[in-house]
C-alpha atoms as a PDB file:
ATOM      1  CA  UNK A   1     191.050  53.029 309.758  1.00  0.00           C
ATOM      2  CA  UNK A   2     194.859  52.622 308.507  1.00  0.00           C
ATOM      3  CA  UNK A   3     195.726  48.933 307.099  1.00  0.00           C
ATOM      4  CA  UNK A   4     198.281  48.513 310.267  1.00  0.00           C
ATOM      5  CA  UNK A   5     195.497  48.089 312.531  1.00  0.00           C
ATOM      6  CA  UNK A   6     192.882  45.959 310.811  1.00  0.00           C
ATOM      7  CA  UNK A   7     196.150  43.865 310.004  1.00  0.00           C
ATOM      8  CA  UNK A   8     197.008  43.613 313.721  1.00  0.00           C
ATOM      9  CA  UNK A   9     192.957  42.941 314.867  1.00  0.00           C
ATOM     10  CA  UNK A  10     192.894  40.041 312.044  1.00  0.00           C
ATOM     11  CA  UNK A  11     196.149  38.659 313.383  1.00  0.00           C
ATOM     12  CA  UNK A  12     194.617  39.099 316.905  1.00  0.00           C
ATOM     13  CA  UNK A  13     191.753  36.787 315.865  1.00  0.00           C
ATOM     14  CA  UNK A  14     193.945  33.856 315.277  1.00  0.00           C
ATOM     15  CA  UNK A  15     194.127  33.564 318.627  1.00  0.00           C
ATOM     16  CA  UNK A  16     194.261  36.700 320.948  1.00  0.00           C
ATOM     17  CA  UNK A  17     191.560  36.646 322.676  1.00  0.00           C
ATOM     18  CA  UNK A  18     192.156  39.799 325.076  1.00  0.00           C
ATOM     19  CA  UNK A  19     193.371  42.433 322.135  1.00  0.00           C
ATOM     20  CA  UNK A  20     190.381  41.270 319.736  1.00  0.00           C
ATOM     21  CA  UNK A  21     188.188  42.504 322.487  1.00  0.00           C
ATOM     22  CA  UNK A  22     190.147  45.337 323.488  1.00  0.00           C
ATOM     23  CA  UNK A  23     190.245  46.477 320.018  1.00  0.00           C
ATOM     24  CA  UNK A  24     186.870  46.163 318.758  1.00  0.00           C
ATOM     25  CA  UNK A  25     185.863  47.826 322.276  1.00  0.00           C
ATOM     26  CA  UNK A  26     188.044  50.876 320.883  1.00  0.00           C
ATOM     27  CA  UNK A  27     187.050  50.708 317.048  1.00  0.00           C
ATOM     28  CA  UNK A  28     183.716  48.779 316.428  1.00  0.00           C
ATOM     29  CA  UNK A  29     184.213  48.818 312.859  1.00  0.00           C
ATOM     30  CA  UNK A  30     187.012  46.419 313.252  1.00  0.00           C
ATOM     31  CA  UNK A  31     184.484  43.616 313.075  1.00  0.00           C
ATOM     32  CA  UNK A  32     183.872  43.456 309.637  1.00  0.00           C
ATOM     33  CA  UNK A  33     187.291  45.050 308.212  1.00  0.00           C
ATOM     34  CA  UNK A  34     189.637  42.350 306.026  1.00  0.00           C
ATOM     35  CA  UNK A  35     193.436  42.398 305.801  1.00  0.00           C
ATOM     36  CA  UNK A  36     194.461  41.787 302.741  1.00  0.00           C
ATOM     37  CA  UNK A  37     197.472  39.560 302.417  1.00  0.00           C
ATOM     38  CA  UNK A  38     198.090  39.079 298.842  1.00  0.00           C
ATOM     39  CA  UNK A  39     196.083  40.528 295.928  1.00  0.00           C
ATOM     40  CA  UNK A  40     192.927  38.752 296.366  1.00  0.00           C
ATOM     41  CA  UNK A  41     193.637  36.708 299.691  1.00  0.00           C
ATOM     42  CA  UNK A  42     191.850  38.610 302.439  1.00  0.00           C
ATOM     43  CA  UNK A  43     190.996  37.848 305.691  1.00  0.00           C
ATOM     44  CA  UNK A  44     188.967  39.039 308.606  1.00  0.00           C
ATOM     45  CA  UNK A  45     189.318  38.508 311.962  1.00  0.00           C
ATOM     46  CA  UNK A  46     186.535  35.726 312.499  1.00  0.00           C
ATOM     47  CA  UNK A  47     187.731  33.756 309.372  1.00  0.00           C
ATOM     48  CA  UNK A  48     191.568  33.793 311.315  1.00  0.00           C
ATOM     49  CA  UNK A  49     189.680  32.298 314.056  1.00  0.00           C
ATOM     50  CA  UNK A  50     187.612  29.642 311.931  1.00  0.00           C
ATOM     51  CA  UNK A  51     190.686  28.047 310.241  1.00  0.00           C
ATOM     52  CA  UNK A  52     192.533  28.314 313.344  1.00  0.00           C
ATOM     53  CA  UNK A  53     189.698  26.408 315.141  1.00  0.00           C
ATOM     54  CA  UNK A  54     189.319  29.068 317.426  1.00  0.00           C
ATOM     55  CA  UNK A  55     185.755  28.756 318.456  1.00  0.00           C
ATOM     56  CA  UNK A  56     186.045  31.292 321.610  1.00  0.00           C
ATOM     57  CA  UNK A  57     187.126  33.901 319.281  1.00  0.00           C
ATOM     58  CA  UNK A  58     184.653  32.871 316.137  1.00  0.00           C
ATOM     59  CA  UNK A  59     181.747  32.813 319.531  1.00  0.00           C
ATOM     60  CA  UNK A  60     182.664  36.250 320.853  1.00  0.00           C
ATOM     61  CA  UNK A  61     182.790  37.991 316.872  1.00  0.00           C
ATOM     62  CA  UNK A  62     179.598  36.231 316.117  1.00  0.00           C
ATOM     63  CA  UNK A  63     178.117  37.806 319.347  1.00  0.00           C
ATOM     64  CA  UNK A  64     179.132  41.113 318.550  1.00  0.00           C
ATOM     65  CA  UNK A  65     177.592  41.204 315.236  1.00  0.00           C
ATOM     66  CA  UNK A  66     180.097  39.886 312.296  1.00  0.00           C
ATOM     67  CA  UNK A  67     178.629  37.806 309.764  1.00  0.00           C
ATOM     68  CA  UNK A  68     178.454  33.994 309.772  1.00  0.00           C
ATOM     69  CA  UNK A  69     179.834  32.597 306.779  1.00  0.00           C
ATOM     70  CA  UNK A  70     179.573  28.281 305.931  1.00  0.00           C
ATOM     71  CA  UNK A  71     183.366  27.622 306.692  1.00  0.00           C
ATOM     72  CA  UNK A  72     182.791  28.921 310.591  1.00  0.00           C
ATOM     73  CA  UNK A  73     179.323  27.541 310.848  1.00  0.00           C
ATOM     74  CA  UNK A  74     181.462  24.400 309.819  1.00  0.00           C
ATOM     75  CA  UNK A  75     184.399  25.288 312.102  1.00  0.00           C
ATOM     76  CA  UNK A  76     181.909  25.639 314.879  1.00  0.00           C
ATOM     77  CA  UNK A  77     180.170  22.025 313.802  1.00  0.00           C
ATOM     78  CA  UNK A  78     177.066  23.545 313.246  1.00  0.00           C
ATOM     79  CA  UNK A  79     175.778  21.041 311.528  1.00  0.00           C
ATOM     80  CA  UNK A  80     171.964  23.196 311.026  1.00  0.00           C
ATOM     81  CA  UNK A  81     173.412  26.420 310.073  1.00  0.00           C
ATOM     82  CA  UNK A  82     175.722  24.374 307.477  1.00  0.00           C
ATOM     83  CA  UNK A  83     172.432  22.816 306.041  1.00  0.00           C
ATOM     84  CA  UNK A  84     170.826  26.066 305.614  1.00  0.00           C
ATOM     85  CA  UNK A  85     173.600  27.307 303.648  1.00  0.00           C
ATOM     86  CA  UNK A  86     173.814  24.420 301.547  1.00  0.00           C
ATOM     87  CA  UNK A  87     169.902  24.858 301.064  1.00  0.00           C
ATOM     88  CA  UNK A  88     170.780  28.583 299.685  1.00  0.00           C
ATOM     89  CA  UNK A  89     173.221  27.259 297.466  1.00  0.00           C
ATOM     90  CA  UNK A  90     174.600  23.924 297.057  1.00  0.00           C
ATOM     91  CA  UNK A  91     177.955  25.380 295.566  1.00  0.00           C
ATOM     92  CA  UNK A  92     178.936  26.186 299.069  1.00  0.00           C
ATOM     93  CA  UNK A  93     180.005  22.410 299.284  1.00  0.00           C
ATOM     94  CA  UNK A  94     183.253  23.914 297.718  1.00  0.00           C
ATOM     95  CA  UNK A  95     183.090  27.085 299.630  1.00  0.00           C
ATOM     96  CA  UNK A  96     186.777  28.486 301.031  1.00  0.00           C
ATOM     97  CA  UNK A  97     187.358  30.347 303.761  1.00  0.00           C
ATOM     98  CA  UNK A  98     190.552  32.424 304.532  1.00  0.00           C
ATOM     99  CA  UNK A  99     193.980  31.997 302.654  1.00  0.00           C
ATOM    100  CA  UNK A 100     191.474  29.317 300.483  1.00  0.00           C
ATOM    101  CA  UNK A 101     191.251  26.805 303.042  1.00  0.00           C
ATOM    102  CA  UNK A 102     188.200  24.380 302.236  1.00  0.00           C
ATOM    103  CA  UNK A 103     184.912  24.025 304.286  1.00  0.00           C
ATOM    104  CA  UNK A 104     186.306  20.372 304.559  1.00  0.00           C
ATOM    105  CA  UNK A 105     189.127  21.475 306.560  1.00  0.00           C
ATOM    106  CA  UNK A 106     187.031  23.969 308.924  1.00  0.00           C
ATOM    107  CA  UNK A 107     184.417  20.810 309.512  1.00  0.00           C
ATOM    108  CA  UNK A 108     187.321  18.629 310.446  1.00  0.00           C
ATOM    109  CA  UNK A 109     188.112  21.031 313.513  1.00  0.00           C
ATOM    110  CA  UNK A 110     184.417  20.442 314.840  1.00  0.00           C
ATOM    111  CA  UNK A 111     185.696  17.129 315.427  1.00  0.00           C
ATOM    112  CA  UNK A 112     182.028  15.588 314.405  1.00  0.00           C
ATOM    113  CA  UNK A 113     183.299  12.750 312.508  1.00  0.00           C
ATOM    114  CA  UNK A 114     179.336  12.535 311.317  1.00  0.00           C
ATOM    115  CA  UNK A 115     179.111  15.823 310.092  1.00  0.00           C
ATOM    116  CA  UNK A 116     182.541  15.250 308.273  1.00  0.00           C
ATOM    117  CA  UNK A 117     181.457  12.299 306.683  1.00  0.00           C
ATOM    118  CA  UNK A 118     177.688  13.965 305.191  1.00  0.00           C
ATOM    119  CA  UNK A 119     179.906  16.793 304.047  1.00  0.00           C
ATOM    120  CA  UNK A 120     182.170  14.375 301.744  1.00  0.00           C
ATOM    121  CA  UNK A 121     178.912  12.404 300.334  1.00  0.00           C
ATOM    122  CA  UNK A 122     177.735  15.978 299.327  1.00  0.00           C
ATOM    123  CA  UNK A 123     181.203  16.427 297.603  1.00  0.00           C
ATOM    124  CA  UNK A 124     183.389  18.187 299.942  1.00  0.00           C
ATOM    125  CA  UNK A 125     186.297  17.006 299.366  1.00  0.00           C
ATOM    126  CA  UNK A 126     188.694  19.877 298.301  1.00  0.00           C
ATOM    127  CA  UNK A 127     191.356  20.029 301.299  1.00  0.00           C
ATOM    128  CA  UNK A 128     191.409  16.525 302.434  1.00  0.00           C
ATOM    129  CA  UNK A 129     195.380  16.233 303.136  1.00  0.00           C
ATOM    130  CA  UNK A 130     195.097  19.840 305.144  1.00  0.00           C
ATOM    131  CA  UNK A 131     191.871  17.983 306.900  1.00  0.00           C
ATOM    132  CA  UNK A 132     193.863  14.921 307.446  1.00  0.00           C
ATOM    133  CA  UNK A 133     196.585  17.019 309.153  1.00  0.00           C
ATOM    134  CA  UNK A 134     194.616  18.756 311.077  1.00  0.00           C
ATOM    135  CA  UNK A 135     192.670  15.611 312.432  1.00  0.00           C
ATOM    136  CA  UNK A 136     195.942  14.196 312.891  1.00  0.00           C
ATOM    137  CA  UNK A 137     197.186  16.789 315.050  1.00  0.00           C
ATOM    138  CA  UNK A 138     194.067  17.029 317.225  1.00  0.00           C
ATOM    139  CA  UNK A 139     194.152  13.658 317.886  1.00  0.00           C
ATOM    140  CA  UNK A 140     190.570  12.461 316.564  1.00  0.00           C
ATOM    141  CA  UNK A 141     190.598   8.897 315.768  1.00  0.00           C
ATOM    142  CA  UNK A 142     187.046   8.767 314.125  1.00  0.00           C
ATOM    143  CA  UNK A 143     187.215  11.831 312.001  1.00  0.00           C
ATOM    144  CA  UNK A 144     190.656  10.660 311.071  1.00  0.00           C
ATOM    145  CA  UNK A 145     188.663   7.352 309.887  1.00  0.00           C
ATOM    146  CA  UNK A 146     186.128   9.430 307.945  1.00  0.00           C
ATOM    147  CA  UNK A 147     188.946  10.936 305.562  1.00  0.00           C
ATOM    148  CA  UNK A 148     190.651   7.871 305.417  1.00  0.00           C
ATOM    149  CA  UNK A 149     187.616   6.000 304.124  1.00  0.00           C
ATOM    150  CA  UNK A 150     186.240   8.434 301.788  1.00  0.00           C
ATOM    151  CA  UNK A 151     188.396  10.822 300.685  1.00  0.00           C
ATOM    152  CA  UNK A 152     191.999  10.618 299.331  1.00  0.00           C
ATOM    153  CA  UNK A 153     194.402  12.559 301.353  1.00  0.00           C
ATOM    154  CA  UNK A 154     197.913  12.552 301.309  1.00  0.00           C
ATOM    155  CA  UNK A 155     199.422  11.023 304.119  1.00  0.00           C
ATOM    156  CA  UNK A 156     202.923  13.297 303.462  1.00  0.00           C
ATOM    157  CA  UNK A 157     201.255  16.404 302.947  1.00  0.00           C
ATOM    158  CA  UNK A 158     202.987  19.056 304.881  1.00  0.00           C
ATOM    159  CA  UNK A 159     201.162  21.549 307.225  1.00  0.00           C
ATOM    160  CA  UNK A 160     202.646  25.512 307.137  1.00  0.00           C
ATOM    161  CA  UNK A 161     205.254  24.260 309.939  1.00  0.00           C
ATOM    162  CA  UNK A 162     206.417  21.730 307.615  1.00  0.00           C
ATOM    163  CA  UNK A 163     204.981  18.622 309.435  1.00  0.00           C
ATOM    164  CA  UNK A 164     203.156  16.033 307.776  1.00  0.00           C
ATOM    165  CA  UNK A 165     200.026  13.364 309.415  1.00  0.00           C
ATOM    166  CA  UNK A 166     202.683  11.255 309.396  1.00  0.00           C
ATOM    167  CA  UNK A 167     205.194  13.501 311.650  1.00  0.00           C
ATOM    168  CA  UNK A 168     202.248  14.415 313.400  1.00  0.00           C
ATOM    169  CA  UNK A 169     200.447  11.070 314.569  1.00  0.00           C
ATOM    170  CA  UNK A 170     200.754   9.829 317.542  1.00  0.00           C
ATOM    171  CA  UNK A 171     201.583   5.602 317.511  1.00  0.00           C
ATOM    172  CA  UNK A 172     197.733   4.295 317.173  1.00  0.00           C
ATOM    173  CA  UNK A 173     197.073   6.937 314.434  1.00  0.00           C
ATOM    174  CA  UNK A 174     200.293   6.329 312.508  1.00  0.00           C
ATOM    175  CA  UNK A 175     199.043   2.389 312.116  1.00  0.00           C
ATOM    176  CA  UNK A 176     196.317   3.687 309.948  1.00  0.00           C
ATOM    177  CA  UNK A 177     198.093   6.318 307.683  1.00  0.00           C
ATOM    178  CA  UNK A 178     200.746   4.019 307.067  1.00  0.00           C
ATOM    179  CA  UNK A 179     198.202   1.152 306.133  1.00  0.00           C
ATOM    180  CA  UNK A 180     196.304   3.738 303.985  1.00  0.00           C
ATOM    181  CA  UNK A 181     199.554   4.808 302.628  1.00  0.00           C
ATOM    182  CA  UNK A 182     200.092   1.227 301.164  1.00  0.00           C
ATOM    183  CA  UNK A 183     196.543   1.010 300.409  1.00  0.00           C
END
C-alpha cells in the first residue's frame, strides 16, 4: 500500500464519508494504516474523524473493526468506555489523539457538559483554549460553562482558520468570555 493512498483514506476520514467506505471496500487494510504528517505526527483515518467530531465516520470505522482508542471513546461521549480506560491506566487523563490534540478537546465535541466537567476533576485539562473554541463554535452553552469554571482557557486563542472563541461566539456566548476575560 503506497503512502498516496493511506494519505488520501486518512484525509477521507475527516469527513468523507462515501470514499472512506469506498476505499476500505477496495483495500481492507486501510483501516488500521496511519499517514504520517510530520516525523512523529501520524494519523489514521478514525483519529481524523475523532478530532473532527465526526461520529458517523468514527461509528462506521469502529464497525468495521479499527481499534477504539480514549480520545474517540471521548469524541463519541462514551462516558463507560472512557472509564474503563482510565481504570487501565489513569495516565490516559493526558492522553492525545491526532496532530496532539487532548482527550479534553475530543470530550468537548460529545457536547456532555457532565462528562466534560468529571474529566477536568480527574486532571484533564491540557487543550482547554482548543476545547473552548470548539464549544464555542458548536454553540454549547453548558459545556462552554464547564471550561469556563474550571479550567483556564484562553479566550483569544486562535483555531487553525485563525478564529478565536471570541470571533467565534455568537452574542449570549460572547457575554461570558468577555466577563471571564476580565475575570
Amino acid at each position: 500500500m503506497n503512502e498516496e493512498t493511506i494519505r488520501e483514506f486518512v484525509i477521507a476520514g475527516h469527513g468523507n464519508f462515501e470514499k472512506v467506505k469506498t476505499m476500505l471496500l477496495e483495500n481492507p487494510s486501510l483501516l488500521e494504516a496511519a499517514f504520517e504528517w510530520r516525523e512523529g505526527d501520524f494519523e489514521t483515518a478514525l483519529q481524523a474523524a475523532s478530532h473532527v467530531g465526526n461520529d458517523l465516520i468514527a461509528r462506521f470505522l469502529l464497525e468495521q473493526g479499527a481499534k477504539l482508542e480514549i480520545t474517540t471513546a471521548a469524541m463519541l461521549g462514551d462516558v463507560e468506555g472512557v472509564e474503563n480506560f482510565l481504570l487501565q491506566n489513569p495516565d490516559l487523563i493526558y492522553a492525545k489523539g491526532a496532530h496532539g490534540i487532548s482527550l479534553l478537546t475530543h470530550a468537548v465535541m460529545s457536547e456532555k457538559a457532565d462528562f466534560v466537567h468529571s474529566l477536568i476533576l480527574k486532571g484533564a485539562i491540557d487543550g482547554a483554549s482548543m476545547a473552548l473554541n470548539i464549544a464555542t463554535d458548536i454553540g454549547n452553552l453548558e459545556v462552554i460553562k464547564v471550561l469556563l469554571e474550571h479550567s483556564k482557557p484562553d479566550v483569544t486563542w486562535k483555531n487553525f482558520k485563525g478564529k478565536s472563541a471570541l470571533e467565534l461566539a455568537n452574542p449570549e456566548v460572547l457575554a461570558l468570555l468577555e466577563a471571564a476575560s476580565h475575570a
